[in-house]
Protein backbone atom coordinates (compact mmCIF):
# COMPACT_ATOMS: atom_id res chain seq x y z
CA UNK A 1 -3.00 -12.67 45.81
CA UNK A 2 -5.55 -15.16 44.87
CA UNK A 3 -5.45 -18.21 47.49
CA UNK A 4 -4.34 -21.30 45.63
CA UNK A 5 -2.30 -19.29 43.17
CA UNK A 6 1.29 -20.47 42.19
CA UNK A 7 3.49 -18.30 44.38
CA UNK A 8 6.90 -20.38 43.04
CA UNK A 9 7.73 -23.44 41.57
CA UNK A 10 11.27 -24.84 42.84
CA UNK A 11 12.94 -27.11 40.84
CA UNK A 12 16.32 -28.80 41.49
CA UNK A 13 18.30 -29.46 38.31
CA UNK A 14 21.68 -31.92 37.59
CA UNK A 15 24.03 -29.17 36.40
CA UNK A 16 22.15 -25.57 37.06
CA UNK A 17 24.53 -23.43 34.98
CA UNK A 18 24.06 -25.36 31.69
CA UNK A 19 20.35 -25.89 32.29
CA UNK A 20 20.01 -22.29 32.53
CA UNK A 21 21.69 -20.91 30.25
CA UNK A 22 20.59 -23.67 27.57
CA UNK A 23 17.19 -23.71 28.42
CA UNK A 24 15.18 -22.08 31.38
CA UNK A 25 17.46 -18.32 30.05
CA UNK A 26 15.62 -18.88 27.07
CA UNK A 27 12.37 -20.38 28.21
CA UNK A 28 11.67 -18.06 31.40
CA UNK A 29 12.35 -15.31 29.29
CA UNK A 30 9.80 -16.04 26.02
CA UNK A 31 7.29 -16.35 29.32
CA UNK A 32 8.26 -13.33 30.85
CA UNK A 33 10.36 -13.56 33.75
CA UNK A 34 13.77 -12.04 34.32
CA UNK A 35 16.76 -13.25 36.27
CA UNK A 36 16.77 -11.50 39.80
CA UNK A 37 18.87 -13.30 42.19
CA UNK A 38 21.81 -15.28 40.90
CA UNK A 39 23.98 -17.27 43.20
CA UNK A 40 25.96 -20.60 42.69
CA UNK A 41 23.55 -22.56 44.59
CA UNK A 42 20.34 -21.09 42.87
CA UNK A 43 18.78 -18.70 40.62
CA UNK A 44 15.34 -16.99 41.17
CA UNK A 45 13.65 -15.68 37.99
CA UNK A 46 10.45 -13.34 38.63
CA UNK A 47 7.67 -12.28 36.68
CA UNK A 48 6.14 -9.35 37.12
CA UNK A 49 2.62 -9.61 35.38
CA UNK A 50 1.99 -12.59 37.42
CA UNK A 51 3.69 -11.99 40.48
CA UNK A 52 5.03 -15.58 40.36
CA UNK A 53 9.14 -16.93 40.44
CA UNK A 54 10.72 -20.21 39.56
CA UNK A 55 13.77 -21.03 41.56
CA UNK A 56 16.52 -23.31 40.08
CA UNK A 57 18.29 -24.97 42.48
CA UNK A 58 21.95 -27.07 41.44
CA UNK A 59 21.68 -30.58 43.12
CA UNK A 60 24.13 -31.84 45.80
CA UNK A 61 27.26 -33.80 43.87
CA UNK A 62 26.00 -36.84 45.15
CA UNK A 63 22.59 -36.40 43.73
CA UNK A 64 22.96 -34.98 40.48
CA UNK A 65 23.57 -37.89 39.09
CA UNK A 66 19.91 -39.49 39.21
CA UNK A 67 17.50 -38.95 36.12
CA UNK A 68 14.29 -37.45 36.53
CA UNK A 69 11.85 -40.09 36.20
CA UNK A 70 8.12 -38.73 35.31
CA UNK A 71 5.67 -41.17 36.23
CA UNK A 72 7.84 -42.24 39.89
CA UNK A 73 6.17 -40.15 42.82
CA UNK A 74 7.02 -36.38 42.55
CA UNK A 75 7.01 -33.99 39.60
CA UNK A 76 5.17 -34.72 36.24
CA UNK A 77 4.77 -32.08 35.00
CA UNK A 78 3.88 -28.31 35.47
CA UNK A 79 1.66 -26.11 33.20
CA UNK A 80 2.13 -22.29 32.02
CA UNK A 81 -0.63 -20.40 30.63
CA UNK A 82 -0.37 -18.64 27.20
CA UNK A 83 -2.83 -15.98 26.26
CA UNK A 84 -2.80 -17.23 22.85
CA UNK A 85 -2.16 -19.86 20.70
CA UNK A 86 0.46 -17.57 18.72
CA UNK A 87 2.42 -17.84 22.04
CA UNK A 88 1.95 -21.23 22.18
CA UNK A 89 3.57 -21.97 19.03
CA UNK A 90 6.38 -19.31 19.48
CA UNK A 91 7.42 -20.76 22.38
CA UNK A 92 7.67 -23.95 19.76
CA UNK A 93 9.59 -22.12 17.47
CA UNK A 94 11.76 -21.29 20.08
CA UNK A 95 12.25 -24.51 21.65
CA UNK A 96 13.39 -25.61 17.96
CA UNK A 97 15.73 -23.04 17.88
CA UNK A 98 17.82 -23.82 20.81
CA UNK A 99 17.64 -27.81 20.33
CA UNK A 100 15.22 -28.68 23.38
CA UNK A 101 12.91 -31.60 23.30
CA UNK A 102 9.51 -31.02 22.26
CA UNK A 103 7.47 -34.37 23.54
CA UNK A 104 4.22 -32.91 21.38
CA UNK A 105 4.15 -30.29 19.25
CA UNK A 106 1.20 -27.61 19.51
CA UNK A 107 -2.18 -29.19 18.88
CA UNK A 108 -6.06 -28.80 20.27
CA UNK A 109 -6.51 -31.34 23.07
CA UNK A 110 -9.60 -32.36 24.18
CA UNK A 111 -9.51 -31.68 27.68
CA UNK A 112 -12.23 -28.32 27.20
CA UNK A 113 -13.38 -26.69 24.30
CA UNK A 114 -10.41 -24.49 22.91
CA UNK A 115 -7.45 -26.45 24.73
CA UNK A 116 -4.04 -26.02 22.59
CA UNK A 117 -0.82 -26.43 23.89
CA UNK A 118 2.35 -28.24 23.57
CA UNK A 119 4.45 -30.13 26.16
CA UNK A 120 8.15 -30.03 26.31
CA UNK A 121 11.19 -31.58 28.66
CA UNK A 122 13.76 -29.85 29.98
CA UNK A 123 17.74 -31.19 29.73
CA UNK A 124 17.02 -33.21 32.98
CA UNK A 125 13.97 -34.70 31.42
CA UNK A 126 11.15 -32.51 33.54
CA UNK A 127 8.27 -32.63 31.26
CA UNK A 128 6.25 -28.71 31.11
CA UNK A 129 3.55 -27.62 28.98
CA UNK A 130 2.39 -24.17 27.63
CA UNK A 131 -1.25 -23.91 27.47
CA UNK A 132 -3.85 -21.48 25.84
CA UNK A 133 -7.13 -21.92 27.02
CA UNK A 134 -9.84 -19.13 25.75
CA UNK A 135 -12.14 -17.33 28.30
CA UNK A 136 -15.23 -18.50 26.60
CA UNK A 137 -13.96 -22.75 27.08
CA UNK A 138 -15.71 -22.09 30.67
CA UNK A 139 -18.83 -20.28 29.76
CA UNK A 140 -21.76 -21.86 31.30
């Protein structure tokens, strides 16, 4: 492993069995994980290209009930890569598909040369994005 590499990303969600199976089931499997622990407490979903999990967590009862709120300290958002921007936009077909809120649809940002990618929210309000960056956006 790479130091400085994601090794997980653990996120705590209001009501983990809906979430899931509305949303990360769908999402974590367009990027490639799969489902390998499953508990009522948490989930852990593992890919095996890039080595990496995501670990849903249900909040405590008295907890659940607080909205994510982006721009408070914490979590605003997290970034996957794409290795195209086919992927990038069938991840937005996707997200149509099963309802999920799509803050901006895919587009070329300005951030480097070649940046296109789309940002989404999941049903707690956690804002991701799925990014495609070419090789060449780097090049000296």
């Amino acid at each position: 492993m790479a130091l400085g590499t994601m090794n997980h990303l653990a996120l705590t969600l209001r009501n983990l069995k809906v979430s899931e199976a509305a949303f990360y089931a769908p999402v974590l499997e367009f990027l490639g994980y799969a489902k390998v622990e499953d508990s009522p407490e948490t989930t852990l979903w593992f890919s095996n290209v890039t080595f990496c999990s995501i670990n849903l967590w249900q909040a405590k009862p008295d907890l659940a009930g607080i909205t994510h709120q982006r721009y408070a300290p914490g979590f605003h958002h997290f970034a996957f890569n794409a290795d195209s921007r086919k992927e990038v936009d069938g991840l937005h077909k996707l997200l149509r598909k099963i309802g999920a809120t799509v803050i901006d649809t895919p587009a070329e940002y300005e951030y480097v040369r070649g940046y296109y990618s789309m940002y989404f929210a999941d049903p707690d309000g956690m804002k991701f994005e799925l990014v495609h960056i070419p090789p060449e956006a780097f090049a000296g």
